[in-house]
Protein backbone atom coordinates (compact mmCIF):
# COMPACT_ATOMS: atom_id res chain seq x y z
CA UNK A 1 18.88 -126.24 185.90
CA UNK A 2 19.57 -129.99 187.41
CA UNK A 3 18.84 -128.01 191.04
CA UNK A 4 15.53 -126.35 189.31
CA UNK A 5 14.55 -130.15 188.36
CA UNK A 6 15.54 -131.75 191.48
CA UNK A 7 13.34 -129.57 193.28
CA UNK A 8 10.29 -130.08 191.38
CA UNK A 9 11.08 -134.01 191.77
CA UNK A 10 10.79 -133.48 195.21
CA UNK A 11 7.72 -131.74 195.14
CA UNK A 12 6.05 -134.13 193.29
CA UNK A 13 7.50 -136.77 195.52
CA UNK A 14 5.99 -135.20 198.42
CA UNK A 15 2.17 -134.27 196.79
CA UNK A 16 2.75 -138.02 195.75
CA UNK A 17 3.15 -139.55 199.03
CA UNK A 18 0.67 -137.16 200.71
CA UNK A 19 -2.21 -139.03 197.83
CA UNK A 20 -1.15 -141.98 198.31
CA UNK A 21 -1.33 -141.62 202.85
CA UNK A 22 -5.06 -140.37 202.06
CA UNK A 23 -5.46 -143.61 200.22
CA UNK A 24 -4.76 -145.92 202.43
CA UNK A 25 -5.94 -143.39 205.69
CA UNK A 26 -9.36 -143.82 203.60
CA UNK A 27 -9.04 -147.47 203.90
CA UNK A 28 -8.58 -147.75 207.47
CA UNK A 29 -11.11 -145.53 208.43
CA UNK A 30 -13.87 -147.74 207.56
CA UNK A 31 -12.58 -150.14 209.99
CA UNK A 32 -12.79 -147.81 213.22
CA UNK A 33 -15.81 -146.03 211.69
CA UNK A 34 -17.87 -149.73 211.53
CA UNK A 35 -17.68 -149.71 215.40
CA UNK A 36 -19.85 -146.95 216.02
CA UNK A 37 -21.65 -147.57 212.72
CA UNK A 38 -22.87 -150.97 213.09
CA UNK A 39 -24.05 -149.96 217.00
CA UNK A 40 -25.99 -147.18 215.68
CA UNK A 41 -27.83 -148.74 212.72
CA UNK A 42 -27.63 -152.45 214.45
CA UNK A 43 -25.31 -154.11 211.90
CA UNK A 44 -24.23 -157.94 212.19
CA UNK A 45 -20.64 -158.72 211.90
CA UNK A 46 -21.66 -160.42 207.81
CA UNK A 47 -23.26 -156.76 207.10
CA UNK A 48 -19.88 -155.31 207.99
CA UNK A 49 -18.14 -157.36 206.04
CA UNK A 50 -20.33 -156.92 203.08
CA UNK A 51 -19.47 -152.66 203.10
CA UNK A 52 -15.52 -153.57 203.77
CA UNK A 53 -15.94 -155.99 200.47
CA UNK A 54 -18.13 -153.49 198.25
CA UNK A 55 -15.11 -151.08 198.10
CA UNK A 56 -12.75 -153.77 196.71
CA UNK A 57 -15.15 -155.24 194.03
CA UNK A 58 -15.77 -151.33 192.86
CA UNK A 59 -11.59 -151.66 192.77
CA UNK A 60 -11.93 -154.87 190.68
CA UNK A 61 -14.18 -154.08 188.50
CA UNK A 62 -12.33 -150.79 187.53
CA UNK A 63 -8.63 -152.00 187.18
CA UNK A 64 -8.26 -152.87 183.53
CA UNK A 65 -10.39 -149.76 182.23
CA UNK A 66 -9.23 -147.19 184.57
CA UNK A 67 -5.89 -147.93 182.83
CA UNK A 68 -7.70 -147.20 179.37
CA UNK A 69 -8.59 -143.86 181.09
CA UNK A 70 -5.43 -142.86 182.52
CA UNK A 71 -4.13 -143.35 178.50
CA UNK A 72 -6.84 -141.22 177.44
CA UNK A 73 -6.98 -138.59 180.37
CA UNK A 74 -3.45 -138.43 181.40
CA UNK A 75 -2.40 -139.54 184.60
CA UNK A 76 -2.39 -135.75 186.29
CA UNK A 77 -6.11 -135.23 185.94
CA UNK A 78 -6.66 -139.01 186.85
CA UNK A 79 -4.53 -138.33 190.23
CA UNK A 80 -6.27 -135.09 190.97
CA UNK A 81 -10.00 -136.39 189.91
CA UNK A 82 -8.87 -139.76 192.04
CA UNK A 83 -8.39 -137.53 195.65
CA UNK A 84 -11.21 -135.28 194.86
CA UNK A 85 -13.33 -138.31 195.18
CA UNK A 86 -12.16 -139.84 197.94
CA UNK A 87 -13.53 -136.30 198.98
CA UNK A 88 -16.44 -136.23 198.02
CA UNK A 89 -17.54 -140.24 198.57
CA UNK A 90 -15.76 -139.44 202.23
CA UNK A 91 -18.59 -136.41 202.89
CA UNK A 92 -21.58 -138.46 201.17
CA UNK A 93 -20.74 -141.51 203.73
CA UNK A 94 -20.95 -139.12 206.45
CA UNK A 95 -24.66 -138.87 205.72
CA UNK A 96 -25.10 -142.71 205.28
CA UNK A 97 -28.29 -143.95 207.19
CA UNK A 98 -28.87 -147.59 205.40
CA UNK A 99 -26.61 -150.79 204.95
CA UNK A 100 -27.23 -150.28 201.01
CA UNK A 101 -26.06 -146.62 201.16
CA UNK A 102 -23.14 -147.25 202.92
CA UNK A 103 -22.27 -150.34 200.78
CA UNK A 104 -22.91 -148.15 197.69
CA UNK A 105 -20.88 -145.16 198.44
CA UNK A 106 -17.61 -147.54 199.46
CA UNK A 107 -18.21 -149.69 196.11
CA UNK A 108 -18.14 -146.05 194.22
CA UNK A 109 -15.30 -145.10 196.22
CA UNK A 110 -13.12 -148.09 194.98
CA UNK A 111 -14.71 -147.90 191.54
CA UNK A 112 -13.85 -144.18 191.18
CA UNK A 113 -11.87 -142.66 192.92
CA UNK A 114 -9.21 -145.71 194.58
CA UNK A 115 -8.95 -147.55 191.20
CA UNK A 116 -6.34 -145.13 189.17
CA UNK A 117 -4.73 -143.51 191.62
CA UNK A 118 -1.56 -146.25 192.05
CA UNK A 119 -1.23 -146.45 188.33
CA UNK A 120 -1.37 -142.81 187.93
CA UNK A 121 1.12 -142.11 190.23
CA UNK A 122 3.74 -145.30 189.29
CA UNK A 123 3.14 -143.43 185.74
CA UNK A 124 4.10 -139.74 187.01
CA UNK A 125 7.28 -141.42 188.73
CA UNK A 126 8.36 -143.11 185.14
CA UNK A 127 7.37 -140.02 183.80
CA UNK A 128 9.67 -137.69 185.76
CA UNK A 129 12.25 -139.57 187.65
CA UNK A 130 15.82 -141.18 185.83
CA UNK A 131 15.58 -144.95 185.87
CA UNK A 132 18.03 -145.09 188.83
CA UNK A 133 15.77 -143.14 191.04
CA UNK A 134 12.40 -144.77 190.41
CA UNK A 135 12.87 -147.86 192.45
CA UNK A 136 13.74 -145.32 195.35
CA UNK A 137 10.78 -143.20 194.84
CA UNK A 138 8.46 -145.69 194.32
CA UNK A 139 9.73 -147.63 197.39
CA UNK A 140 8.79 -144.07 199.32
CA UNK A 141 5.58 -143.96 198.00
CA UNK A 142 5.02 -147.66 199.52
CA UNK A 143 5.93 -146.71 202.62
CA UNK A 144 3.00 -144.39 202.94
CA UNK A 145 0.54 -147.30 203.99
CA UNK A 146 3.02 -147.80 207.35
CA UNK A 147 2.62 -143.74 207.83
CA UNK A 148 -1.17 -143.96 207.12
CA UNK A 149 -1.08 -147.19 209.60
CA UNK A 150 0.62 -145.22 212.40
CA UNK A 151 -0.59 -141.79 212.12
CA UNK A 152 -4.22 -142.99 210.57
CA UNK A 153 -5.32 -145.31 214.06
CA UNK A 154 -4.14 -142.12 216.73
CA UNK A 155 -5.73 -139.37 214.72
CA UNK A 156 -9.12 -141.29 213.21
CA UNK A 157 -10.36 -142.52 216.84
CA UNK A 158 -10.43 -139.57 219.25
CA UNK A 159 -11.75 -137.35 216.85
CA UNK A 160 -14.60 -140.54 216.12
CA UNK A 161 -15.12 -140.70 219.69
CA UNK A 162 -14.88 -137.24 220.56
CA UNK A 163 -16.80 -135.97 217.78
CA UNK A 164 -18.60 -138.64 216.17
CA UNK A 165 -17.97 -140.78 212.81
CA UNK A 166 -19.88 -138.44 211.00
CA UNK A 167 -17.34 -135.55 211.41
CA UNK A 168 -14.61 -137.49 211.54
CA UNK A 169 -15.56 -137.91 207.67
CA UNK A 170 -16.46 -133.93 207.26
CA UNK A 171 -12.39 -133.82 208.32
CA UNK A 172 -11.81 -136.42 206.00
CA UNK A 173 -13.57 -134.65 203.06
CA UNK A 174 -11.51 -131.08 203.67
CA UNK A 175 -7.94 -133.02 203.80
CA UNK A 176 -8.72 -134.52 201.02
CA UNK A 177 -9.25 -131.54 198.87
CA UNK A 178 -6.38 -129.68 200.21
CA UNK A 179 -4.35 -132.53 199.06
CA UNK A 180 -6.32 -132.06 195.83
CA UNK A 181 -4.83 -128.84 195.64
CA UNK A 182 -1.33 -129.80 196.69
CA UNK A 183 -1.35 -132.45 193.62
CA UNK A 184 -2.46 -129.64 191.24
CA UNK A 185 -0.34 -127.16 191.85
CA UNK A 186 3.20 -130.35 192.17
CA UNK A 187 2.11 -132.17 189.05
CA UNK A 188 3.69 -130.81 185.71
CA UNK A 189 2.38 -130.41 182.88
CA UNK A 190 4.41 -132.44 180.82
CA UNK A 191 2.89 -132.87 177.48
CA UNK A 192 6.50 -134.37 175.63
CA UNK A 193 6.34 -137.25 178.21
CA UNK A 194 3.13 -137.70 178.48
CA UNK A 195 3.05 -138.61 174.51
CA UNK A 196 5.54 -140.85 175.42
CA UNK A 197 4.54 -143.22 177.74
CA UNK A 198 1.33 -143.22 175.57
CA UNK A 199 3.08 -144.72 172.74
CA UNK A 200 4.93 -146.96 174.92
CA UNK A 201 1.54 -147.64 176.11
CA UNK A 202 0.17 -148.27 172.72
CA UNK A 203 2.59 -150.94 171.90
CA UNK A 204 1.78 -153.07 175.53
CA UNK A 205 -1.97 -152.86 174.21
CA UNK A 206 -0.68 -155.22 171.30
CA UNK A 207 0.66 -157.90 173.39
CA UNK A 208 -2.24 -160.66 173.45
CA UNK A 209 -3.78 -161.24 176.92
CA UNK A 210 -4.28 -164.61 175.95
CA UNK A 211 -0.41 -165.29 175.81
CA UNK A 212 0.21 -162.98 179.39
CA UNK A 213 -2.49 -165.59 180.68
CA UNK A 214 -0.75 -168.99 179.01
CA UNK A 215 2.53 -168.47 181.37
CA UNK A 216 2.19 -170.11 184.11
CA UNK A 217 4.06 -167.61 186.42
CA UNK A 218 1.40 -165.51 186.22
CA UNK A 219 -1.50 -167.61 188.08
CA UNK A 220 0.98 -168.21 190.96
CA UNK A 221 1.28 -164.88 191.45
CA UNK A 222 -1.81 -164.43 191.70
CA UNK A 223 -3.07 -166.81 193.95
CA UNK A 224 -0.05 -165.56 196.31
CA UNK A 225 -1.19 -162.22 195.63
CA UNK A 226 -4.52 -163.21 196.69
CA UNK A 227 -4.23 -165.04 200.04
CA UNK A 228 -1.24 -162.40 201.38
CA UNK A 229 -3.74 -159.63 200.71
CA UNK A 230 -6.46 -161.92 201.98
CA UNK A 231 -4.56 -161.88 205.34
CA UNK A 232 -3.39 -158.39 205.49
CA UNK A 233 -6.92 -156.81 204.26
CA UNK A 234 -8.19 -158.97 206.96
CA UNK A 235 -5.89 -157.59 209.74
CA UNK A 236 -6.56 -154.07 208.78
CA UNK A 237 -10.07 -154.31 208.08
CA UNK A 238 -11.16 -156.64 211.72
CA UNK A 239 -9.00 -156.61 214.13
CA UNK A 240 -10.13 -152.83 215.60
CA UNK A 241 -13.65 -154.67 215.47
CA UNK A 242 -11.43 -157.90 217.14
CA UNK A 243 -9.72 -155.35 219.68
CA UNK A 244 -13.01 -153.46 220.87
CA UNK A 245 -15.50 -156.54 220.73
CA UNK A 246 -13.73 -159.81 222.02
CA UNK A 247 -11.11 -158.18 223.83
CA UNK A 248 -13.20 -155.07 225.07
CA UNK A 249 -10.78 -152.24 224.41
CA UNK A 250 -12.11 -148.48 223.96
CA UNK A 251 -11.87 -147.69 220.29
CA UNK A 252 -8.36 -145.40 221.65
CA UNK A 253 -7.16 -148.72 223.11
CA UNK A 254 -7.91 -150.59 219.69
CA UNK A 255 -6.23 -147.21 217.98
CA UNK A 256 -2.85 -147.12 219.96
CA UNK A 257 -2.72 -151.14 219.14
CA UNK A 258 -3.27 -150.78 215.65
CA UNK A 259 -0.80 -147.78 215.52
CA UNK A 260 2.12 -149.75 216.56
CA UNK A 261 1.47 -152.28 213.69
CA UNK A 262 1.51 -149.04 211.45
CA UNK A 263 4.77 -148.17 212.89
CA UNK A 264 6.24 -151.99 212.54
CA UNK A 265 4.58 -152.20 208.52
CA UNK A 266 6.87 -148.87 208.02
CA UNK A 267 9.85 -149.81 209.01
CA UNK A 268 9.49 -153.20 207.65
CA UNK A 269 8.40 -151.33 204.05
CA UNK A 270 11.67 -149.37 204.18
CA UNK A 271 13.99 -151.23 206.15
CA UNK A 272 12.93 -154.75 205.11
CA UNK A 273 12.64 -154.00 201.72
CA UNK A 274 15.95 -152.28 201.34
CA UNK A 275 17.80 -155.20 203.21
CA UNK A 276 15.98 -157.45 200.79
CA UNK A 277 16.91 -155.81 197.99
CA UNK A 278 20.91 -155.25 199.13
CA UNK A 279 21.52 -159.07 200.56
CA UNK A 280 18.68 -161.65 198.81
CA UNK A 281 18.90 -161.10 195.07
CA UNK A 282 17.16 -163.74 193.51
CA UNK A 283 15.73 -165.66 196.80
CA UNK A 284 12.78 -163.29 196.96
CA UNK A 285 10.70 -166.18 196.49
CA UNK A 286 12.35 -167.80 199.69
CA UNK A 287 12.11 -164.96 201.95
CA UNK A 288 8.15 -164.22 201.05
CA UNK A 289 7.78 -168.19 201.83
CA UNK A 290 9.92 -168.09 205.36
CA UNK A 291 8.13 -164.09 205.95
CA UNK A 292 4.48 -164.78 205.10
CA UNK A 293 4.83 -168.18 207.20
CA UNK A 294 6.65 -166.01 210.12
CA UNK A 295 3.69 -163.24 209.84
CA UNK A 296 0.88 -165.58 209.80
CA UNK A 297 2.11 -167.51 212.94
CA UNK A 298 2.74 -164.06 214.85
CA UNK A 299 -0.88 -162.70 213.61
CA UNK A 300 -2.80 -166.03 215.05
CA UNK A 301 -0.65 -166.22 218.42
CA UNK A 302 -1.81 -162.67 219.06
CA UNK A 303 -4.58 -164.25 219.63
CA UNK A 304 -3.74 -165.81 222.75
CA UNK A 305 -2.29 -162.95 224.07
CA UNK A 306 -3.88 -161.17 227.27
CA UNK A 307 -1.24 -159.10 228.09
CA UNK A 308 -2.04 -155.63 226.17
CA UNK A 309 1.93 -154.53 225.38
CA UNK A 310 3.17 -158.50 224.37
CA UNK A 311 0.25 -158.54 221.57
CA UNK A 312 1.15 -155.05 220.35
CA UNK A 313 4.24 -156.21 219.70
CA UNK A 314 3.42 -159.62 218.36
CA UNK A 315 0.35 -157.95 216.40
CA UNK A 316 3.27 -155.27 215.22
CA UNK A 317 5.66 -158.63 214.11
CA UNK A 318 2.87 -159.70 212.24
CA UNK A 319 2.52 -156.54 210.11
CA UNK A 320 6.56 -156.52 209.57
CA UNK A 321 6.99 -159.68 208.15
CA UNK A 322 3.58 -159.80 205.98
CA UNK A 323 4.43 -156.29 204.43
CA UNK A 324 8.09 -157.16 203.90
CA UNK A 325 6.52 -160.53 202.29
CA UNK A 326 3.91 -158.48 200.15
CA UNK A 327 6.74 -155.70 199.17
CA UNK A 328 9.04 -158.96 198.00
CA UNK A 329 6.49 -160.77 195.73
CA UNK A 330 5.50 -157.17 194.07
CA UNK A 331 9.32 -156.92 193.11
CA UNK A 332 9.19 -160.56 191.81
CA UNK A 333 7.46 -159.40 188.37
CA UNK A 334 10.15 -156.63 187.78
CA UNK A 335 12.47 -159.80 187.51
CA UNK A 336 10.70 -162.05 185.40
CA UNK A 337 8.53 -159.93 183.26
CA UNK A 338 9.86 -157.60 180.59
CA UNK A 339 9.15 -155.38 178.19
CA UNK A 340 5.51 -155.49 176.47
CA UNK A 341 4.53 -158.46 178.74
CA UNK A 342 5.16 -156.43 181.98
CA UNK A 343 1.99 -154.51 182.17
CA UNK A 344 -0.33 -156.47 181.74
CA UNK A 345 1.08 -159.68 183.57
CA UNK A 346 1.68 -156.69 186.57
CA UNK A 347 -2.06 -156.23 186.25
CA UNK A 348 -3.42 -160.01 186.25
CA UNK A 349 -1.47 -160.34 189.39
CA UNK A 350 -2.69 -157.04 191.26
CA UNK A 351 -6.09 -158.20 190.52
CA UNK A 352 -5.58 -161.36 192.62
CA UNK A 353 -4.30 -158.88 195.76
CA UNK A 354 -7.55 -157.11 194.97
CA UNK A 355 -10.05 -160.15 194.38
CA UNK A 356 -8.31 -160.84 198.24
CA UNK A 357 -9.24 -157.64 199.36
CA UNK A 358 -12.82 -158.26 198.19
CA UNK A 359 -13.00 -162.05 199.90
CA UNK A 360 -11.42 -161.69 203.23
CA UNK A 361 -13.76 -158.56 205.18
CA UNK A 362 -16.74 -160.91 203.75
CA UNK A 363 -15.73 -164.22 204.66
CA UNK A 364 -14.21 -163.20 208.02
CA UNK A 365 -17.94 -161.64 208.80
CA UNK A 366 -19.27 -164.89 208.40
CA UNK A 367 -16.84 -166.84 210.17
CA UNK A 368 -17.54 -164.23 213.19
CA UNK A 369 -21.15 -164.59 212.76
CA UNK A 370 -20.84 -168.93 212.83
CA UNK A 371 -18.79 -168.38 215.79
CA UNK A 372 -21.16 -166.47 217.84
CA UNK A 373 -19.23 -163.14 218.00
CA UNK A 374 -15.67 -165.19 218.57
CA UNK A 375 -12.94 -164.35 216.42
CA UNK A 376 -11.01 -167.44 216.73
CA UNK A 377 -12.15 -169.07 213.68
CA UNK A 378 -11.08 -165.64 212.02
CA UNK A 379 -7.31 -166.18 213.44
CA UNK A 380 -7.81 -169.61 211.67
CA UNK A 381 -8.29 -168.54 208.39
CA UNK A 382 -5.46 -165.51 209.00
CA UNK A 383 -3.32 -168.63 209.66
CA UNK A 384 -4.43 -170.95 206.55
CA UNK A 385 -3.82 -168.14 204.23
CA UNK A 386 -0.13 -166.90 205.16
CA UNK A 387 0.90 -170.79 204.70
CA UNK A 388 -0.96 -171.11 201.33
CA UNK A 389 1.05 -168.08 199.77
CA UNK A 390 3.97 -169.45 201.37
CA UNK A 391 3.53 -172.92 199.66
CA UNK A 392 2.37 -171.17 196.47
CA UNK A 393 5.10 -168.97 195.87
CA UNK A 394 7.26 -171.68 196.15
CA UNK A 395 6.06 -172.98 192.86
CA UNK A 396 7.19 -169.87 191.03
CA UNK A 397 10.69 -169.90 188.79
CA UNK A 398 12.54 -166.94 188.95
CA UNK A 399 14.73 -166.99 185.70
């Protein structure tokens, strides 16, 4: 019977991670498939910017009532519904002809179908893993955005150039819905804890959000949720653009570049994490300080880097320290949060990563635009924000 269980586990495990790669392979995409895009329809480096930020304020706006949803719904069909529409927002985008259309489908593609799907699956794990496995399965799941960075780059840009961005998303559209499938046929049915973690649920829901909001913890994690996802939406989402404009690179040379930062973020998600975890209890504020200071400095000396191998490498240092600082501070809140207050302080914070999401692609457009198509300004601001959530973190008390 354990053996019975232990397979399904792993089942789900696996349909989990393979959601949560499309996820973030979705993400990146829209950074390799603006370089064709914005050639074609003759887009300025602020329009850009404005398409990479609709998706995050559709993300925003959804947070607090897709979690109503996934109480309602369950979080199987919210899972399921949540890759069938990267799916179908994927195919629509493929037929994009206007800066509104394209800004449109991405904001409905954060507002629909990105908004439940980490919540959904963080609630299947407490759902069907023993407490002294969820920290390891979630900590898998997390490592899917260094897969997605690795695999994503090498696979997304010689089928773009090959084939064009259009059918690059047609592909995107059919692995979605096989993963679709995958998820339906992994995902239990599991009625018993479903009820549950509704009624544990129901008793969060009582907690005021006027007394989550009065500790002052929360707002610092915020803001350092907000400027380390300002920088590391900001790598993901520019520097292909960075790579193929300033530095001329193919869109392949941009991809391989990118691909090694995927490869650093994963081992730095699993490896980082877990040495973390083992040797710095209760200095994770220090080490997202000294990391988020380390990453920043490597991400704006990549800048003057000519030779192509040095700045993968620096580039790839950058992406290791900023994703071990980013896994730290989410494993902050598991410390000082508890019981009803968890959830919804968990949220208030994750909302500041998002709100960072939704400034950064924006702001660096217009910072590329001021400096007539130079990206140095943009290594700047990638530089003011990885010392800000250093400095801010600082302020939090971990007791």
């Amino acid at each position: 019977m354990e053996r019975k269980e232990t397979k399904k586990r792993g089942l789900l495990l696996v349909a989990l991670f393979l959601g949560y790669t499309m996820v973030y392979i979705d993400k990146l995409s829209v950074g390799y498939s603006l370089i064709p895009i914005s050639t074609e329809f003759g887009l300025e480096p602020s329009a850009k910017g404005m398409i990479m930020s609709a998706f995050f304020l559709g993300y925003a706006i959804m947070q607090i009532p897709m979690g109503l949803v996934i109480n309602k719904v369950g979080s199987r069909v919210v899972l399921i519904g949540s890759v069938l529409g990267m799916g179908l927002f994927s195919f629509l985008f493929g037929f994009g002809t206007s800066l509104i259309m394209f800004m449109s489908l991405r904001f409905l593609t954060g507002l629909l179908a990105h908004s439940g799907y980490a919540s959904s699956a963080s609630k299947e794990v407490t759902m069907n893993f023993p407490p002294e496995k969820r920290t390891f399965a979630q900590g898998i799941l997390l490592s899917s955005s260094g897969v997605a960075g690795f695999i994503g780059p090498l696979a997304l840009s010689p089928i773009i150039t090959n084939a064009g961005w259009k059918n690059a998303y047609l592909i995107l559209t059919v692995l979605a819905v096989a993963i679709a499938i995958f998820l339906i046929i992994a995902i239990p049915r599991n009625e018993k804890a479903q009820e549950k973690a509704e009624a544990v649920a129901t008793k969060t829901d009582k907690v005021s959000i006027l007394v989550i909001w009065s500790d002052i913890r929360v707002w610092v994690l915020f803001l350092s949720s907000f400027f380390i996802n300002c920088l590391l939406y900001g790598l993901s989402s520019w520097v292909p653009s960075f790579l193929t404009g300033e530095r001329g690179l193919d869109l392949n040379g941009a991809a391989v570049i990118s691909s090694v930062g995927g490869l650093f973020m994963l081992i730095g998600s699993i490896g980082g994490s877990y040495v973390v975890g083992r040797f710095f209890q209760h200095k994770e504020k220090a080490i997202v300080a000294i990391t988020a200071v380390l990453g920043a400095i490597s991400a704006f000396g990549s800048y003057y880097i000519g030779n192509l191998v040095l700045l993968s490498i620096v580039m790839g240092l950058a992406n290791f320290f900023l994703i071990i600082s980013f896994v730290t501070m989410m494993s902050i809140p598991l410390r000082i949060f508890e019981g009803a207050k968890f959830a919804p302080s968990y949220g208030t914070l994750a909302t500041g990563g998002i709100l960072g999401g939704f400034v950064s692609p924006t702001l660096i457009g217009k910072l590329v635009e001021l400096s007539n198509g130079q990206y140095i300004s943009t290594f700047i601001f990638f530089l003011a924000v990885g010392l800000l959530t250093a400095v801010t973190i600082m302020f939090i008390k971990q007791k």
